[in-house]
C-alpha atoms as a PDB file:
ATOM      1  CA  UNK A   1     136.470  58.399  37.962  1.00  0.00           C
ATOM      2  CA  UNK A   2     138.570  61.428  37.393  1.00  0.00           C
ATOM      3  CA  UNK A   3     135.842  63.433  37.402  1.00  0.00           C
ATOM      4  CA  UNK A   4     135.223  62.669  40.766  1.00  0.00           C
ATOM      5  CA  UNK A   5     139.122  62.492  41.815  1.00  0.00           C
ATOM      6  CA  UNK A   6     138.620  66.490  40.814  1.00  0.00           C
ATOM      7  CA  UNK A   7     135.753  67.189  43.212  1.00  0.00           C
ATOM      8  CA  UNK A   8     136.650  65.479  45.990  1.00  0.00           C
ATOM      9  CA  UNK A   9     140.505  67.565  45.506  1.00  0.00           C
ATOM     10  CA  UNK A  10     138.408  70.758  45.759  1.00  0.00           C
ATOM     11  CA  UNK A  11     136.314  70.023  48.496  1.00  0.00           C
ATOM     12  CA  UNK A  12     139.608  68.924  50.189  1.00  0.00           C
ATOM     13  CA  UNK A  13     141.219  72.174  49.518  1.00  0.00           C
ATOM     14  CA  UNK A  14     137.780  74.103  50.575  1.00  0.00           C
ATOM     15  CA  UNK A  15     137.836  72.305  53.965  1.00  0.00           C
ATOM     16  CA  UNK A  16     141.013  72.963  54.290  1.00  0.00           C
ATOM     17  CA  UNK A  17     141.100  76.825  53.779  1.00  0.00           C
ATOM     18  CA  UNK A  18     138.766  77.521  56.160  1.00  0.00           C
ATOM     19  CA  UNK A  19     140.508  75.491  59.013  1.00  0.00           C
ATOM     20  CA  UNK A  20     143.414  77.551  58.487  1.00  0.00           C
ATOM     21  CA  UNK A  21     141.272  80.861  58.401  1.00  0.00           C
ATOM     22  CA  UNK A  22     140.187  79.595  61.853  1.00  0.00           C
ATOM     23  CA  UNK A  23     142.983  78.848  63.227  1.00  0.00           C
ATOM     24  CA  UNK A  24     144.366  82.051  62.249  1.00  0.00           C
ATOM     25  CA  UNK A  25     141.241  83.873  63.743  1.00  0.00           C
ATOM     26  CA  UNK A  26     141.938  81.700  67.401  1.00  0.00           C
ATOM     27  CA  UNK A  27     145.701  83.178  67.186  1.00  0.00           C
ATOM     28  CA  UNK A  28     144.595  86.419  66.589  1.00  0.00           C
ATOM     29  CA  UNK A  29     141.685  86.459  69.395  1.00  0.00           C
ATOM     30  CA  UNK A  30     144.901  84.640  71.681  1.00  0.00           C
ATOM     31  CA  UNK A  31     146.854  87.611  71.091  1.00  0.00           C
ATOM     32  CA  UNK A  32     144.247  90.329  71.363  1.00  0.00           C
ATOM     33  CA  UNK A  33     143.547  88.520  74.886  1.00  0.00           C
ATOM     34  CA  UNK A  34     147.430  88.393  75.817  1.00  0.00           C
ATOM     35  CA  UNK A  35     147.389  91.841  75.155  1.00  0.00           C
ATOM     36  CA  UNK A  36     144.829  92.773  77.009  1.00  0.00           C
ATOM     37  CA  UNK A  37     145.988  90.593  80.056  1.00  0.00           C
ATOM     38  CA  UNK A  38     149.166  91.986  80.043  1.00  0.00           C
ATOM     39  CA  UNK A  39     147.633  95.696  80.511  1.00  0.00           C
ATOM     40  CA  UNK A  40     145.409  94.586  82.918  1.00  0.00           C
ATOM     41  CA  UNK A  41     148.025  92.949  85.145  1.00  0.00           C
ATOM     42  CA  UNK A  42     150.236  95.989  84.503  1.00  0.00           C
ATOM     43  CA  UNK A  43     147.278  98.355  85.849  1.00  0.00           C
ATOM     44  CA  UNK A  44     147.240  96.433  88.845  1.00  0.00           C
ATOM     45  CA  UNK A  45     150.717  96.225  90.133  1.00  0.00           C
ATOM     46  CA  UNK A  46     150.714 100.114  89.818  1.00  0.00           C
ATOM     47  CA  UNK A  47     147.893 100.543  91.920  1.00  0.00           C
ATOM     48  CA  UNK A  48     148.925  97.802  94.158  1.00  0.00           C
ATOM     49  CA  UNK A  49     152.184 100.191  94.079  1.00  0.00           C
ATOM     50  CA  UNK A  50     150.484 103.323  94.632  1.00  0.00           C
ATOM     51  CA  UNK A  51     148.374 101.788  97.288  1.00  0.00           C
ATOM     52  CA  UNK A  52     151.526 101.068  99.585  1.00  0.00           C
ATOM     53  CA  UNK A  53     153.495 104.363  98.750  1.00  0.00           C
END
């Protein structure tokens, strides 16, 4: 029985590791995509600005 208690703690903690690797990879995408909205917006307003001046 303890055998088993063993592989089902490291299958736990193998599940688990990757969930947080992909969360982390869905922030980092989220921020790479903030980023880039953020520029793009910013791009915009000046030319809307340059547009009417």
């Amino acid at each position: 029985m303890k055998k088993y208690s063993i592989y089902l703690l490291l299958v736990t903690l193998a599940l688990n590791l990757q969930s947080c690797e992909l969360i982390g990879d869905i922030f980092k995408a989220g921020v790479w995509t903030g980023i880039i909205f953020v520029v793009v917006i910013i791009a915009l307003v000046i030319w809307l600005v340059s547009k009417i001046f």
